[in-house]
Protein backbone atom coordinates (compact mmCIF):
# COMPACT_ATOMS: atom_id res chain seq x y z
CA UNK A 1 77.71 96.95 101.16
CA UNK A 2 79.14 98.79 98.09
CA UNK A 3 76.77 100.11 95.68
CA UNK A 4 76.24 98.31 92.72
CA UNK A 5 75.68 100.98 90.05
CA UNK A 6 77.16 98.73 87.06
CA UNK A 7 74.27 96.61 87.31
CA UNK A 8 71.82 99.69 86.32
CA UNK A 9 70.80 99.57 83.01
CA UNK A 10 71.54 103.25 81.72
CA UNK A 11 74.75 103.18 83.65
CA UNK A 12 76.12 99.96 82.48
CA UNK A 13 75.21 101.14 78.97
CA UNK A 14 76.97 104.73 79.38
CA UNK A 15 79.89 102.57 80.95
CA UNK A 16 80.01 100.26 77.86
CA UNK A 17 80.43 103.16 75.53
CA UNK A 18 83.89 104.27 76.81
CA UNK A 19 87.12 104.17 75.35
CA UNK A 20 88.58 101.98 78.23
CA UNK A 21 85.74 99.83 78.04
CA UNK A 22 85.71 99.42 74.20
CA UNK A 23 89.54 99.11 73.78
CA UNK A 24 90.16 97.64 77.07
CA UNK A 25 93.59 98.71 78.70
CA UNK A 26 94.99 100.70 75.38
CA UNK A 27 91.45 102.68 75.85
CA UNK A 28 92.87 103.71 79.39
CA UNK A 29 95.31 106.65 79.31
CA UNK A 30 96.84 106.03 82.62
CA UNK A 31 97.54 102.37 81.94
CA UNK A 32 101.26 103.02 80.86
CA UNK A 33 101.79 104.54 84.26
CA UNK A 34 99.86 101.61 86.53
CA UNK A 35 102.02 98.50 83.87
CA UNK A 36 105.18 100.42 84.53
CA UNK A 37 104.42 100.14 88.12
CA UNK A 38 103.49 96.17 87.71
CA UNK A 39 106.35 93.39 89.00
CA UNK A 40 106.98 90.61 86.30
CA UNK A 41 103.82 88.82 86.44
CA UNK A 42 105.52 85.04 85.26
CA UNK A 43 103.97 82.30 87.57
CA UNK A 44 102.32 84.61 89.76
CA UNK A 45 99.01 84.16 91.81
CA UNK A 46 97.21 87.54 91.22
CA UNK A 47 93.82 88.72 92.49
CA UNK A 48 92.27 91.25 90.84
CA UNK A 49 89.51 93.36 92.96
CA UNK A 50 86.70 95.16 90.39
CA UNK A 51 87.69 93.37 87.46
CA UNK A 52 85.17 94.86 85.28
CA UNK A 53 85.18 93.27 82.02
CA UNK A 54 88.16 91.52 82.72
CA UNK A 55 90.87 93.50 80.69
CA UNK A 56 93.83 93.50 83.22
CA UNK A 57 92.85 89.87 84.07
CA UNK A 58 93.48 88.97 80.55
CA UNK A 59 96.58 90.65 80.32
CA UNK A 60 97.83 89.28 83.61
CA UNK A 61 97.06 86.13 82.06
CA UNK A 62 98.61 86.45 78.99
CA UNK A 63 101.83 87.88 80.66
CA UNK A 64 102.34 84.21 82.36
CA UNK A 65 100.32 84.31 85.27
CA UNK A 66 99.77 80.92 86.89
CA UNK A 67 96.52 82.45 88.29
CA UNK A 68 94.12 84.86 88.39
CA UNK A 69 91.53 85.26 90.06
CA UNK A 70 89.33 88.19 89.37
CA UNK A 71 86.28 89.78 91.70
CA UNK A 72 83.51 91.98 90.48
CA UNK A 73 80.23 93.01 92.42
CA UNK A 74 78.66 93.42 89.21
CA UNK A 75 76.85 90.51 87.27
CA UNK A 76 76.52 92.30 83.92
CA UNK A 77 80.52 93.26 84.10
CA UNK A 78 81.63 89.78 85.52
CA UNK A 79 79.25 88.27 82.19
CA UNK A 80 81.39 90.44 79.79
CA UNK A 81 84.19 89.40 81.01
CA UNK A 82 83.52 85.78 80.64
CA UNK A 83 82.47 86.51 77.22
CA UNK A 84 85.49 88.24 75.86
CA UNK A 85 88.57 87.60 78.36
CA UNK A 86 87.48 84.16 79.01
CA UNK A 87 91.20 82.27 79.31
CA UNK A 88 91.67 78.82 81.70
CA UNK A 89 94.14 80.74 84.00
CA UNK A 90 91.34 83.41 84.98
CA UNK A 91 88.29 82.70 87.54
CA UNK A 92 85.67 85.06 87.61
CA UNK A 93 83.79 85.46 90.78
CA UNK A 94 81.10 87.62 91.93
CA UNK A 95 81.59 89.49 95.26
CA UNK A 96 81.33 92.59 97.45
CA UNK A 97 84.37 93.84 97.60
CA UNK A 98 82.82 95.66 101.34
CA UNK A 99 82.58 91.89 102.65
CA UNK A 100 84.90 89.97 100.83
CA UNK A 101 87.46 88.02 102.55
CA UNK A 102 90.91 86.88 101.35
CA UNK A 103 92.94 83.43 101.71
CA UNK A 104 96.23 83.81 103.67
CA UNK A 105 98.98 83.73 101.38
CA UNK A 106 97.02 83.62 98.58
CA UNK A 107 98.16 86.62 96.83
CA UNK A 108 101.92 87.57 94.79
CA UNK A 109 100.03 90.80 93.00
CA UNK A 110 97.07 92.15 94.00
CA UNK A 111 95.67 94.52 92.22
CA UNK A 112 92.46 97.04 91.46
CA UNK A 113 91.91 99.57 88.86
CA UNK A 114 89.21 102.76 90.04
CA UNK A 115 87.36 100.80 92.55
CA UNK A 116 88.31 101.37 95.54
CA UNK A 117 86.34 104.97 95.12
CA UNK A 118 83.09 103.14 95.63
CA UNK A 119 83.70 101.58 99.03
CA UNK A 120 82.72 102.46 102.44
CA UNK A 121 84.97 99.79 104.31
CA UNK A 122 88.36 100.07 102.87
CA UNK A 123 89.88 99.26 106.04
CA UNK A 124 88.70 96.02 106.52
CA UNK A 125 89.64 95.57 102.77
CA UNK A 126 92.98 96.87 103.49
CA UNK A 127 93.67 94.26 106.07
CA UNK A 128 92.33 91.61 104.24
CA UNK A 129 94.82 92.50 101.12
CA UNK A 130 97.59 92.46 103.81
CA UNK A 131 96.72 88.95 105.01
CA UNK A 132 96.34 87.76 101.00
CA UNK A 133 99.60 88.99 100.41
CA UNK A 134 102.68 86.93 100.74
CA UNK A 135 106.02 88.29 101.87
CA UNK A 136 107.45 90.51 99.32
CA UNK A 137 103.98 90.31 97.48
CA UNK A 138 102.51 93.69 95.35
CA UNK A 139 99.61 95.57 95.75
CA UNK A 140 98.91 97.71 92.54
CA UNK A 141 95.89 100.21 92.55
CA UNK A 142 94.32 103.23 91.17
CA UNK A 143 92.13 105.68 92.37
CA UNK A 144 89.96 108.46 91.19
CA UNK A 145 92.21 111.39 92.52
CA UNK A 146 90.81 112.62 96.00
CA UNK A 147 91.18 116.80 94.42
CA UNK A 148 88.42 114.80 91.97
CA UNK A 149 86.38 113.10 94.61
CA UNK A 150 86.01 116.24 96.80
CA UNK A 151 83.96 118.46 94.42
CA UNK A 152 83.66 122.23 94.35
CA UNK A 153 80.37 123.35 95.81
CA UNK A 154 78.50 126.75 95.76
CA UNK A 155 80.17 129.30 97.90
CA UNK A 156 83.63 130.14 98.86
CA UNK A 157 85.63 130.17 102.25
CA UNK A 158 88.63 132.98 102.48
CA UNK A 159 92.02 131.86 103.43
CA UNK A 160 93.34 132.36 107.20
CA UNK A 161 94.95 136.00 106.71
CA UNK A 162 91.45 136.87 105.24
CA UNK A 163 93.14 138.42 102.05
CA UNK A 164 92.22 135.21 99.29
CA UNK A 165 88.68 133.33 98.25
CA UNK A 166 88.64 129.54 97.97
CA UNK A 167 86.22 127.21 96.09
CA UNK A 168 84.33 125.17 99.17
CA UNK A 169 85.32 121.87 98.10
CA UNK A 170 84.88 119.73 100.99
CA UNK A 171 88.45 118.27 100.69
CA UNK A 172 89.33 116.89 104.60
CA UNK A 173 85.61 115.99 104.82
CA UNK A 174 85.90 112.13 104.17
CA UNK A 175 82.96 110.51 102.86
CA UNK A 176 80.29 109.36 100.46
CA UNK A 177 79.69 111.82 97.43
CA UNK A 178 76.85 111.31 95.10
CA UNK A 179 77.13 112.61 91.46
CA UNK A 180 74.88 112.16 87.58
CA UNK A 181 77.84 110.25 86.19
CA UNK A 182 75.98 108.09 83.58
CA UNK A 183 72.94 107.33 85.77
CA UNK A 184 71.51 109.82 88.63
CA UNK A 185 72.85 109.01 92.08
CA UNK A 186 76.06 107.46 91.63
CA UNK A 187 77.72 107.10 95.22
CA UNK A 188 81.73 107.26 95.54
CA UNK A 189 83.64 108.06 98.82
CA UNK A 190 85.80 110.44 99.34
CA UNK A 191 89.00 110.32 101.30
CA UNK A 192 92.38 112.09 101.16
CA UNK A 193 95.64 111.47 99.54
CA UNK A 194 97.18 110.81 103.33
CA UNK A 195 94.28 108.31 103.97
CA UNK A 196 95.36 106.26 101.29
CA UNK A 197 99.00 106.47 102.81
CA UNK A 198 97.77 105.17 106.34
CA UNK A 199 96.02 102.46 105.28
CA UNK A 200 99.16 100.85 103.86
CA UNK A 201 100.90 101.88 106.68
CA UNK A 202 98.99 100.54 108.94
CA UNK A 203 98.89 96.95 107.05
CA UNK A 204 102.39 96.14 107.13
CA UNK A 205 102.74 97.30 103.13
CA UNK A 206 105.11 100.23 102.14
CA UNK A 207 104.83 102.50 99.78
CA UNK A 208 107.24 101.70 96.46
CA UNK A 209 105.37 104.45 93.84
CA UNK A 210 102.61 107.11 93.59
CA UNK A 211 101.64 109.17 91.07
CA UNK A 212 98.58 111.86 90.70
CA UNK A 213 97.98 110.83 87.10
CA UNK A 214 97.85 113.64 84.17
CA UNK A 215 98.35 113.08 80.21
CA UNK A 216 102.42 114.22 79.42
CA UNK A 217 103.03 116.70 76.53
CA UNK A 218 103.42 113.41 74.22
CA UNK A 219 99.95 111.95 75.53
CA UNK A 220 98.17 115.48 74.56
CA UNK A 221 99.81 115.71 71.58
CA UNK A 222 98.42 112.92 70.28
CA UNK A 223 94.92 112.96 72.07
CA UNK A 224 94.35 116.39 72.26
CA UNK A 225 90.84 115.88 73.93
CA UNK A 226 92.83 115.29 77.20
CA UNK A 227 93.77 118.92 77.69
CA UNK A 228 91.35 118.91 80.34
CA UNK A 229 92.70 116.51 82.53
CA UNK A 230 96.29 118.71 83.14
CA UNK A 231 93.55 121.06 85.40
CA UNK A 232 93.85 118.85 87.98
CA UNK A 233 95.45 115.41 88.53
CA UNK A 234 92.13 112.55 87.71
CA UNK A 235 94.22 109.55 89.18
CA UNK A 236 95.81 108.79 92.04
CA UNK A 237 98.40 105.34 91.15
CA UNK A 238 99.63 103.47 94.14
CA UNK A 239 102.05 100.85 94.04
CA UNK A 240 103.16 99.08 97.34
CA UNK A 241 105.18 96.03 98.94
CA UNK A 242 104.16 93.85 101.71
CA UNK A 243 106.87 94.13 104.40
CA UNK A 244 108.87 90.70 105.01
């Protein structure tokens, strides 16, 4: 079962204070990467997994969709969502993204922005996003970056030849990682970049995009509080295809 942090009070008020949740997508710097990435979305079915307050399901919506439906573990995000995306093409429904399951065929686009992070069965999720899918179909998703799930500890390990000091950072150790991001003892799992790859592989989708997300010399120049994020990439952007 995936942790349901959004439902804590000091979280879900630290969460509601952020640009992306204020502004909705334009509040999200990587969202001209993950649109770009997007097939037309005209009389598609799309299922949207973490919907959070339900700001790609409105656009989804808006761009022609014929459905949406849109999946949240959370019952504060999922009431946010019906109380400022509310449109007739979009269902909200409450779930566990660990245990959900998936009509067959039910699925032209499906897609999830910085959710996946907090499961411990993608997997099973993976399959069940291969089954939804129909031939052809999209899968669309974002990440936090796996250099950004795998955080630097205390020490430092030297390099084969003995001659260079690393930062410990736990990278090929998969795994849950608990950090104070807006409440104490939030729980994300870590995997690595080639995880990611396998799973699709192993689900019949291929792999159409992927980018490890970082603000261009345009974006800084005119947010300049996003200097940070060129240390290291904070997204990882997937976009896939199911196989025929």
């Amino acid at each position: 079962m995936a942790q349901n942090i959004y439902d804590d009070e000091t979280f879900f008020k630290g969460y509601s204070a952020l640009p992306r949740s204020e502004r909705g997508l334009d509040g999200a710097p990587e969202w001209p990467s993950l649109k770009a990435m997007l097939p037309a979305l005209g009389h598609k079915n799309v299922t949207d997994l973490g919907c959070g307050f339900g700001w790609f399901a409105a656009h989804a919506a808006a761009s022609g969709a014929a459905s949406v439906i849109a999946y949240d573990i959370s019952e504060n995000m999922l009431a946010r969502a019906r109380e400022i995306n509310a449109n007739p093409a979009i269902t909200y429904a409450q779930a566990d993204l660990d245990q959900l399951t998936l009509a067959a065929g039910s699925a032209d686009l499906v897609y999830s922005s910085l959710a996946f992070h907090y499961l411990s069965d993608l997997k099973r999720l993976f399959a069940e996003i291969s089954k939804a899918l129909v031939a052809g179909g999209n899968l669309v998703f974002s990440v936090e970056h796996p250099m950004f799930t795998s955080p630097v500890t205390q020490g430092w390990v030297k390099d084969v030849h003995g001659e260079r000091s690393w930062p410990i950072n736990n990278y090929l150790n998969e795994g849950a990682r608990s950090s104070d991001w807006l409440a104490q003892g939030v729980v994300k799992q870590h995997r690595t970049f080639a995880t990611y790859l396998n799973l699709l592989t192993a689900n019949n989708v291929r792999l159409t995009h992927a980018e490890e997300w970082g603000p261009t010399g345009a974006e800084l120049a005119a947010n300049s509080a996003l200097a940070d994020e060129r240390q290291r990439p904070t997204f990882l952007l997937i976009s896939a295809r199911k196989n025929p």
